[in-house]
PDB file of N, CA and C in Angstrom:
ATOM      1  N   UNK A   1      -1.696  -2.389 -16.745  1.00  0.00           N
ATOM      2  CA  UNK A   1      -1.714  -2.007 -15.340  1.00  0.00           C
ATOM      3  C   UNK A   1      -1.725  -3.299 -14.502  1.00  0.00           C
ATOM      4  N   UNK A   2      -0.993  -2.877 -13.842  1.00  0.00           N
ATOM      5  CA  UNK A   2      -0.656  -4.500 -12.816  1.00  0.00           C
ATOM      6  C   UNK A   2      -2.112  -4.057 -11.824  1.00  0.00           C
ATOM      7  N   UNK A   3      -1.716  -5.613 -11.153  1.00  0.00           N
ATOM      8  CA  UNK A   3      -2.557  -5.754  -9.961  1.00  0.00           C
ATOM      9  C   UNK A   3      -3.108  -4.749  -8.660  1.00  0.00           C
ATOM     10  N   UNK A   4      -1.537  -4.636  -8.453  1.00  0.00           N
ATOM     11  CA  UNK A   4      -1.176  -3.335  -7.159  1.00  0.00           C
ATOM     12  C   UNK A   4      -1.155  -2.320  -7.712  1.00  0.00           C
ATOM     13  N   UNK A   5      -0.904  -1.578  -9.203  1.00  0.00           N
ATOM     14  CA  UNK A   5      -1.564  -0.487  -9.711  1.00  0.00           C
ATOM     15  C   UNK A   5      -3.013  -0.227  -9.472  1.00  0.00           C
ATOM     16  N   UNK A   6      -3.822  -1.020  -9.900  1.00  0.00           N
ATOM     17  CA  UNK A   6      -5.026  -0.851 -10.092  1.00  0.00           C
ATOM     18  C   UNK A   6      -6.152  -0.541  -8.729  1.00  0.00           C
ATOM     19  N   UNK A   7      -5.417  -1.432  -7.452  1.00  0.00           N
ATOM     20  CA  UNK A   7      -6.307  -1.669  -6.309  1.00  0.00           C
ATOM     21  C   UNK A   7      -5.257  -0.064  -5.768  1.00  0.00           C
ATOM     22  N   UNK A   8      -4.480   0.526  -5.880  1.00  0.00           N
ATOM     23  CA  UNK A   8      -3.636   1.957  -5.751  1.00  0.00           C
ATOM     24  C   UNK A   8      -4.215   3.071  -6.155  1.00  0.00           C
ATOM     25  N   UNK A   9      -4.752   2.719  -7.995  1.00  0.00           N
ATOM     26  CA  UNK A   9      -5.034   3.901  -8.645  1.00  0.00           C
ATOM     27  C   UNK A   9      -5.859   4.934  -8.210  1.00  0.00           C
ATOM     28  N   UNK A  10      -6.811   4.499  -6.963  1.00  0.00           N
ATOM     29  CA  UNK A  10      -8.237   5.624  -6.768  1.00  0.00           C
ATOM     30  C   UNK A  10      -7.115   6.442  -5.800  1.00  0.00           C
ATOM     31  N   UNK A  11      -6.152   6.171  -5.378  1.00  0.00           N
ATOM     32  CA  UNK A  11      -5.413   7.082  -4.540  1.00  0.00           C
ATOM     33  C   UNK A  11      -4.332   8.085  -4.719  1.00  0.00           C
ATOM     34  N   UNK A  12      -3.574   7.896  -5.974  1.00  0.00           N
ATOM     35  CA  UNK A  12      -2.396   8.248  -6.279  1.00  0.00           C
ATOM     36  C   UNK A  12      -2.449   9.367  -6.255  1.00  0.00           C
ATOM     37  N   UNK A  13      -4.001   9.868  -6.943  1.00  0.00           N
ATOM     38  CA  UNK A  13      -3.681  11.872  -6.211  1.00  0.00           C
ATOM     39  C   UNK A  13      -3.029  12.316  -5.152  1.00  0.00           C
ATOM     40  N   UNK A  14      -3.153  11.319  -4.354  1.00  0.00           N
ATOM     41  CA  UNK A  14      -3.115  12.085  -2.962  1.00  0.00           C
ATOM     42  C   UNK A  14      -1.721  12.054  -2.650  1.00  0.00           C
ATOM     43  N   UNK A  15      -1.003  10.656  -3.340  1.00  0.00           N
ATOM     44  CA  UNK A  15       0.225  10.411  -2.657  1.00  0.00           C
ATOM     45  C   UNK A  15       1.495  11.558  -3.637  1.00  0.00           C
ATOM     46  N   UNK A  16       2.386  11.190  -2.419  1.00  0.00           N
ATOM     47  CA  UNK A  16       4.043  12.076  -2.656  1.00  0.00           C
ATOM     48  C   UNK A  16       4.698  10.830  -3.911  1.00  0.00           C
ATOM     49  N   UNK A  17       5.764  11.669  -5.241  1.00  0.00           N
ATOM     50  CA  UNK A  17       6.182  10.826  -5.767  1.00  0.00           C
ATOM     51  C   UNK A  17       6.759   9.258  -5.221  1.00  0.00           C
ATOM     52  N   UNK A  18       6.788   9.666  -4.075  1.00  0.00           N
ATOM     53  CA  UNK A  18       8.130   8.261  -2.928  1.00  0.00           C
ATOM     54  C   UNK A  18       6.849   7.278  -2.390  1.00  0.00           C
ATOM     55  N   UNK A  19       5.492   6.609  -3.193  1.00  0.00           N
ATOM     56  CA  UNK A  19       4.767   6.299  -2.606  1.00  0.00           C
ATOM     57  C   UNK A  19       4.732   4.676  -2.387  1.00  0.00           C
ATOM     58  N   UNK A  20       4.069   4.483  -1.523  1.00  0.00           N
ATOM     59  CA  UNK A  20       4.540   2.598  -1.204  1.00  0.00           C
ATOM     60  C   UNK A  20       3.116   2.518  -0.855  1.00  0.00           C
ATOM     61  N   UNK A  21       3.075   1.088  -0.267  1.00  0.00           N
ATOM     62  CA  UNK A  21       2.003   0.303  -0.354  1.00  0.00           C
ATOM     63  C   UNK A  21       1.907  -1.039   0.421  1.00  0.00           C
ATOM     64  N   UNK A  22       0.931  -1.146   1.542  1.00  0.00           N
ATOM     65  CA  UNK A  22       1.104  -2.353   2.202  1.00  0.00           C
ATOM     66  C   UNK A  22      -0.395  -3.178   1.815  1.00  0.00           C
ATOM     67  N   UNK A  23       0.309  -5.023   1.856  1.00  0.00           N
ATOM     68  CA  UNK A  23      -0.571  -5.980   1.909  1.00  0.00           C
ATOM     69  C   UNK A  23      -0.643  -6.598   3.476  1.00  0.00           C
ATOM     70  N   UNK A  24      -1.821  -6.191   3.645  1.00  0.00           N
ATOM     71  CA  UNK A  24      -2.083  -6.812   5.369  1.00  0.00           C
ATOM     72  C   UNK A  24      -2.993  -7.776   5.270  1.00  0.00           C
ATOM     73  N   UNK A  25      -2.956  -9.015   5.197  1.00  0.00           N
ATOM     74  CA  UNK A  25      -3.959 -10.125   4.862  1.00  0.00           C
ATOM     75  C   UNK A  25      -5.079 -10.046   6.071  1.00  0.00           C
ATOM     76  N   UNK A  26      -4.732  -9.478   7.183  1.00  0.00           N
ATOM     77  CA  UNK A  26      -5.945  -9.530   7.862  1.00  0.00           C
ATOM     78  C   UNK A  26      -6.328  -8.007   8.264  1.00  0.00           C
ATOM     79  N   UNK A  27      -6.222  -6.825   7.404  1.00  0.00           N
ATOM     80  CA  UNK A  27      -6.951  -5.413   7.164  1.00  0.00           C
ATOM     81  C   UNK A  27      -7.563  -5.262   6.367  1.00  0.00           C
ATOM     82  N   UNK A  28      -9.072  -4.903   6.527  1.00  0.00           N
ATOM     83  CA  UNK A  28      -9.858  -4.565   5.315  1.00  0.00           C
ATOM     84  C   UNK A  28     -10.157  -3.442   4.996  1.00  0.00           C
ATOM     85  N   UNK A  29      -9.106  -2.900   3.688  1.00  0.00           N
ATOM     86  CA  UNK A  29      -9.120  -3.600   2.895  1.00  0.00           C
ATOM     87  C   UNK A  29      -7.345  -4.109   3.219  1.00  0.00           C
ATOM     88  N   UNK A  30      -7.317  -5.101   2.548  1.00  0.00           N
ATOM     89  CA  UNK A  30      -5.661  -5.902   2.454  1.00  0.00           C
ATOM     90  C   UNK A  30      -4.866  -5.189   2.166  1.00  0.00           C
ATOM     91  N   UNK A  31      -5.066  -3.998   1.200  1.00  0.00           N
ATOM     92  CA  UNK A  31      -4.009  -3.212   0.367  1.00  0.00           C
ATOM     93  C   UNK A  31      -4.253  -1.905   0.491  1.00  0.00           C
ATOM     94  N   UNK A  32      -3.506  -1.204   0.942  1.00  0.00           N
ATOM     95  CA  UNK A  32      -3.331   0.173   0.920  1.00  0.00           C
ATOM     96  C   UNK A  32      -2.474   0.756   0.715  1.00  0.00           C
ATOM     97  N   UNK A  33      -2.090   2.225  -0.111  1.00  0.00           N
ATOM     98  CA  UNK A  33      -1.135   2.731   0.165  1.00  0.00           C
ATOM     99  C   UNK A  33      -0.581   4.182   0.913  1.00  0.00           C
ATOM    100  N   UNK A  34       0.516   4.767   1.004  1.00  0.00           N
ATOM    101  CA  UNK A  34       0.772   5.323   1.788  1.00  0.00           C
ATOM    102  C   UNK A  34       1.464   6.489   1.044  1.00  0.00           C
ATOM    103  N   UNK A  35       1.842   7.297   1.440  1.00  0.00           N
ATOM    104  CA  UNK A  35       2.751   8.684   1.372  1.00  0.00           C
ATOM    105  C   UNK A  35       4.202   8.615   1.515  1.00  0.00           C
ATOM    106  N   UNK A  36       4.279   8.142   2.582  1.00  0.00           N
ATOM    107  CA  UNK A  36       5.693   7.664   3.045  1.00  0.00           C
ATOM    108  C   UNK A  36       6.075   6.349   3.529  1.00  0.00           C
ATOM    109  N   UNK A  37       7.654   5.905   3.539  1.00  0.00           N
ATOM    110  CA  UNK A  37       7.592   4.442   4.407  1.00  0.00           C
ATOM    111  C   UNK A  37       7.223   4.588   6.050  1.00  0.00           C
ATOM    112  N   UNK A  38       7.470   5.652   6.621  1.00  0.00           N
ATOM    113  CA  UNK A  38       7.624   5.416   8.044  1.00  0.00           C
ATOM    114  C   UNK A  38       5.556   5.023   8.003  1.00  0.00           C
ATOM    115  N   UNK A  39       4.921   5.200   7.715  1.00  0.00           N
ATOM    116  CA  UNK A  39       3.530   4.980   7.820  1.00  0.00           C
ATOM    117  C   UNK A  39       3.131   3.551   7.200  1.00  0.00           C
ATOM    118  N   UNK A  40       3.470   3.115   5.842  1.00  0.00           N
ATOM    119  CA  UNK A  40       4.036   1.840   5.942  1.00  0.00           C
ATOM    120  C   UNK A  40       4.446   0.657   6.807  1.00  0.00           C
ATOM    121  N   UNK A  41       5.875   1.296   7.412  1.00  0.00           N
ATOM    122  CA  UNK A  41       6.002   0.648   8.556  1.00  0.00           C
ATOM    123  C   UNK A  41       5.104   0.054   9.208  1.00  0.00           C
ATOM    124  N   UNK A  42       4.502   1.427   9.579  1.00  0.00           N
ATOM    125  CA  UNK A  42       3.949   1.153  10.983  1.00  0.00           C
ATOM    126  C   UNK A  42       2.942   0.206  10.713  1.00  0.00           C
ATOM    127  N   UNK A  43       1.911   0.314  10.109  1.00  0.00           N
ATOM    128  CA  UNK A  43       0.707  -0.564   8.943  1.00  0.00           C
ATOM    129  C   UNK A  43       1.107  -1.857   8.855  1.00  0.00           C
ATOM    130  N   UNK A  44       2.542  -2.311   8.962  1.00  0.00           N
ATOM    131  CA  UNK A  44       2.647  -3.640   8.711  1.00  0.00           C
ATOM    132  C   UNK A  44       3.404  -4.036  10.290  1.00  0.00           C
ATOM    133  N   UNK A  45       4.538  -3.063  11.269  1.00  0.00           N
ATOM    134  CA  UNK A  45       4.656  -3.466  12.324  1.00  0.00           C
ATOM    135  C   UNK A  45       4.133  -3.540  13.146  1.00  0.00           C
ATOM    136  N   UNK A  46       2.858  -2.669  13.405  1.00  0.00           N
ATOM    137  CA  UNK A  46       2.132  -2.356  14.309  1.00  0.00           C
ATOM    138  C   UNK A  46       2.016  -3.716  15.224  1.00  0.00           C
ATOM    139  N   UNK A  47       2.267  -3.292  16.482  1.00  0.00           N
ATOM    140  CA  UNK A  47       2.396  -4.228  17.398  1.00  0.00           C
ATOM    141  C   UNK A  47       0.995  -5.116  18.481  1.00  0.00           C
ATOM    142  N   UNK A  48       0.112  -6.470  17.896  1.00  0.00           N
ATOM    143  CA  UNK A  48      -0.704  -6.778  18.732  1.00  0.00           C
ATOM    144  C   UNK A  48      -0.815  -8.373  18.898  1.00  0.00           C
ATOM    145  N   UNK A  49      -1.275  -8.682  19.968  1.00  0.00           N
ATOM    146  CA  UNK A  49      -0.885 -10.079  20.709  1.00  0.00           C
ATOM    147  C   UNK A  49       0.378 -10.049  20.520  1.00  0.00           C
ATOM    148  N   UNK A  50       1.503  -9.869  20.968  1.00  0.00           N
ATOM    149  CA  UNK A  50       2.386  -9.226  21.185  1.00  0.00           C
ATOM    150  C   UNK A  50       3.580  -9.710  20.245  1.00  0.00           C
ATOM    151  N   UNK A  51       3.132  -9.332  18.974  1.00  0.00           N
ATOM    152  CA  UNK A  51       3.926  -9.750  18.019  1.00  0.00           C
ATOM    153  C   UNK A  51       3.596  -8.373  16.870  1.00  0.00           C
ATOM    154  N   UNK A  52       4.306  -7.821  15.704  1.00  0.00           N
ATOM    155  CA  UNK A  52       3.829  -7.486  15.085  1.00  0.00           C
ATOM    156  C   UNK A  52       2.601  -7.915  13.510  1.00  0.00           C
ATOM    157  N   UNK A  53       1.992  -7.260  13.176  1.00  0.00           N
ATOM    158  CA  UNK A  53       0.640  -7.137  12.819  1.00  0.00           C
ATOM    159  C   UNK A  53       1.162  -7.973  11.556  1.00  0.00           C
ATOM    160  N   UNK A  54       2.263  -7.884  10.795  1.00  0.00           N
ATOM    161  CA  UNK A  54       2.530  -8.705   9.939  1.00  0.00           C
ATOM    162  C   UNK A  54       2.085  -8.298   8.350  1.00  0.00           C
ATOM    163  N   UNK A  55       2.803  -8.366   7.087  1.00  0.00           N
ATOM    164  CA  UNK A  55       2.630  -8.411   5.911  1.00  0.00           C
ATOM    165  C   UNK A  55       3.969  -7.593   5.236  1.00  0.00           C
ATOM    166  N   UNK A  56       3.444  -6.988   3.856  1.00  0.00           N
ATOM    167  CA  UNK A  56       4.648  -6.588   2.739  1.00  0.00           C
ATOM    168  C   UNK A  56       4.142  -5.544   2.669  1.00  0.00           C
ATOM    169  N   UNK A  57       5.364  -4.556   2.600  1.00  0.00           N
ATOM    170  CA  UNK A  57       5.428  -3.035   2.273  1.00  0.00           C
ATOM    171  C   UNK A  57       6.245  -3.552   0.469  1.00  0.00           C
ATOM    172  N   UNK A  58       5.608  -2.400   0.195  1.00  0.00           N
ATOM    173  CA  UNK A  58       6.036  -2.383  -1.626  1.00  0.00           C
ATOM    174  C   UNK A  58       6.589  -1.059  -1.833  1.00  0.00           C
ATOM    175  N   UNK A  59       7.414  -0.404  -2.217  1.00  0.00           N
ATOM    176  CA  UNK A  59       7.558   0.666  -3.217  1.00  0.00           C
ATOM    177  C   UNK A  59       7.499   1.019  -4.189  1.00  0.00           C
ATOM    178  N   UNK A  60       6.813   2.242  -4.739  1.00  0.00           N
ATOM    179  CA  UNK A  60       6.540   2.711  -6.258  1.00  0.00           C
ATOM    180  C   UNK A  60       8.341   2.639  -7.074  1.00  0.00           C
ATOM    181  N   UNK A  61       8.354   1.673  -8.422  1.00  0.00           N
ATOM    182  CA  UNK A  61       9.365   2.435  -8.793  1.00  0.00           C
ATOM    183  C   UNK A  61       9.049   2.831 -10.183  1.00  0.00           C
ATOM    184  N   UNK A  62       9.906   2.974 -10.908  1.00  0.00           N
ATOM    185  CA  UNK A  62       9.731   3.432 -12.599  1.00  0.00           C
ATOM    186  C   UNK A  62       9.229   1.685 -13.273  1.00  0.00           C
ATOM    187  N   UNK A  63       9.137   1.077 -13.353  1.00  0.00           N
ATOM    188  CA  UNK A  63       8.775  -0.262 -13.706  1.00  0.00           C
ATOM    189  C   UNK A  63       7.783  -1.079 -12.875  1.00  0.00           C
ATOM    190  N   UNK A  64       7.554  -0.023 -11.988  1.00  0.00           N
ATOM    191  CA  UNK A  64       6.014  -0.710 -11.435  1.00  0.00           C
ATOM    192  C   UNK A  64       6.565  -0.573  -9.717  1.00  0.00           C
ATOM    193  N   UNK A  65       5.893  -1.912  -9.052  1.00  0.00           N
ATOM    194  CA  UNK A  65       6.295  -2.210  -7.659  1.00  0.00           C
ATOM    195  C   UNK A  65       7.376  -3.309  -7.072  1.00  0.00           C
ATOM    196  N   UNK A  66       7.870  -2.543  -6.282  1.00  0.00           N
ATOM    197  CA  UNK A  66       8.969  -3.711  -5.599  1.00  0.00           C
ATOM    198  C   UNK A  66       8.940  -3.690  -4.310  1.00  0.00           C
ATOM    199  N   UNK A  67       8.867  -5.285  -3.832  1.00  0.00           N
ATOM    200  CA  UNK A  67       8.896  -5.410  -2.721  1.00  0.00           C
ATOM    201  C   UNK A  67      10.160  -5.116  -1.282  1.00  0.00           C
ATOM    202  N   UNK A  68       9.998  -4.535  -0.987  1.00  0.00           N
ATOM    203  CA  UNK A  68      11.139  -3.980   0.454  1.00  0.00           C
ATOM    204  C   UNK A  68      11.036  -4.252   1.408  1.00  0.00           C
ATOM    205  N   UNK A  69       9.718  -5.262   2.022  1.00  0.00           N
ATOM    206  CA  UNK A  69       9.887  -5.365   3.335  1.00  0.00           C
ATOM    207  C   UNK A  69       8.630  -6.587   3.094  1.00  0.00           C
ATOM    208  N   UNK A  70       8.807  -8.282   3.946  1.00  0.00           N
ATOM    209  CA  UNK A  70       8.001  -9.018   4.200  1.00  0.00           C
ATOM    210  C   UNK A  70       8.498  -9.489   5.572  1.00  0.00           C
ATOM    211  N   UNK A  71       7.139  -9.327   6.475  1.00  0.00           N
ATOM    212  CA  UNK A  71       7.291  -9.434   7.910  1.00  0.00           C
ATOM    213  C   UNK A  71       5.966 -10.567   7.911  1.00  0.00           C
ATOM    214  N   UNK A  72       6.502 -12.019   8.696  1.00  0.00           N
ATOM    215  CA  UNK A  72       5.744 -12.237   9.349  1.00  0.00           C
ATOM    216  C   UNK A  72       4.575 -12.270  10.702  1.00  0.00           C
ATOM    217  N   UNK A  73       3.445 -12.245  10.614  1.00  0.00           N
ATOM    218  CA  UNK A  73       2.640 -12.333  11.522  1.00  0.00           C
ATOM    219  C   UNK A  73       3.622 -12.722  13.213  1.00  0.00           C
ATOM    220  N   UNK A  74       3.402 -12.002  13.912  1.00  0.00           N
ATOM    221  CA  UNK A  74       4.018 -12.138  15.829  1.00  0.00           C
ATOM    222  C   UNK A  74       5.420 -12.083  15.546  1.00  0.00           C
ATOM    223  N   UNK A  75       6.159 -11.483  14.681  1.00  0.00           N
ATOM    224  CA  UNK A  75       7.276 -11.317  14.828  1.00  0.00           C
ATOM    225  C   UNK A  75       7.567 -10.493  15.753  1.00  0.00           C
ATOM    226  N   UNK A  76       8.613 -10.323  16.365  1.00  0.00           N
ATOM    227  CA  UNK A  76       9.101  -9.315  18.091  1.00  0.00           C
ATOM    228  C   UNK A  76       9.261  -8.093  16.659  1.00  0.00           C
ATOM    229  N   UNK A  77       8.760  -6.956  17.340  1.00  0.00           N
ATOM    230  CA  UNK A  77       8.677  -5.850  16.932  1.00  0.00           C
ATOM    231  C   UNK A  77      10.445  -5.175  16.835  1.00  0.00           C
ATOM    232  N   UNK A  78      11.361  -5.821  17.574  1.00  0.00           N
ATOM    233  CA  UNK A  78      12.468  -5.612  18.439  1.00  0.00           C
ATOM    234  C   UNK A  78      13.160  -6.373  16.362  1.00  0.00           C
ATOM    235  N   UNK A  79      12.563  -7.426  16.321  1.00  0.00           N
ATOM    236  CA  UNK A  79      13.468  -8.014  14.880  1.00  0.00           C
ATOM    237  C   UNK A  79      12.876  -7.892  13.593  1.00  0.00           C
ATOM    238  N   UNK A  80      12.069  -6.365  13.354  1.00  0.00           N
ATOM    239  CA  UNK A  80      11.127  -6.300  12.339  1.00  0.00           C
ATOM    240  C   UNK A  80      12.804  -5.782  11.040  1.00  0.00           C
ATOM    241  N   UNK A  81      12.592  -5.745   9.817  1.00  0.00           N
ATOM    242  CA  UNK A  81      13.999  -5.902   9.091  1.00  0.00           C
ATOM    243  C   UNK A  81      14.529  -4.740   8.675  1.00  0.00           C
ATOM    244  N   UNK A  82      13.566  -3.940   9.393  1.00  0.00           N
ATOM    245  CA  UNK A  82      13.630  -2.476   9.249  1.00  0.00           C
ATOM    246  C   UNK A  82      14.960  -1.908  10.420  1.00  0.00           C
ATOM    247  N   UNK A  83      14.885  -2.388  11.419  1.00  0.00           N
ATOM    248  CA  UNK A  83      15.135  -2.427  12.933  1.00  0.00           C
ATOM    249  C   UNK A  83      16.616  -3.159  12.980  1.00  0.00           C
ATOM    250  N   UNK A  84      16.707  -4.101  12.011  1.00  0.00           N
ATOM    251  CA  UNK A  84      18.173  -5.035  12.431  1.00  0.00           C
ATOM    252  C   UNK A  84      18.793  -4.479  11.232  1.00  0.00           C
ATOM    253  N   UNK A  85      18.265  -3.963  10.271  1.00  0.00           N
ATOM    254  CA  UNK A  85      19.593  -3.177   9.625  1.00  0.00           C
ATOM    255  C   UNK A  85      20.655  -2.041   9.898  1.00  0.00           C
ATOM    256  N   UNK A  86      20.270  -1.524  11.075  1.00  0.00           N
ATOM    257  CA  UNK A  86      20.987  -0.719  11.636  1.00  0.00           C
ATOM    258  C   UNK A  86      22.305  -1.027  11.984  1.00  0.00           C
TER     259      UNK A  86
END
């Protein structure tokens, strides 16, 4: 069991097969995961001092976790990488 398995495992009941997972270096706790990406998202864009909140969204796959999204700290919410792939 990896790392991000383990700090995940007390939750996985709860989550939908499609489940992800954010590292927020300044939320305690750092790691959480989620149900869906749009909640994800938000967990890592969330917008304050007017930048977003900053960190990595992960997704569950068959071989463990992969990373899909690293946002730095005060990035414009406007260029999060979610947002310019459109």
């Amino acid at each position: 069991m990896t790392s991000m398995e383990a700090q995940c495992a007390p939750h996985m009941a709860k989550l939908k097969a499609e489940a992800f997972a954010t590292v927020v270096p300044d939320r305690k706790p750092p790691v959480k995961c989620h149900a869906g990406i749009g909640l994800a998202k938000l967990a890592v864009g969330y917008e304050q001092y007017g930048g977003a909140r900053g960190g990595e969204i992960y997704e569950r796959t068959a071989d463990g976790w992969s990373l899909l999204y690293r946002v730095e700290a005060g990035t414009p919410t406007s260029q999060l990488p979610w947002k310019e792939s459109k």
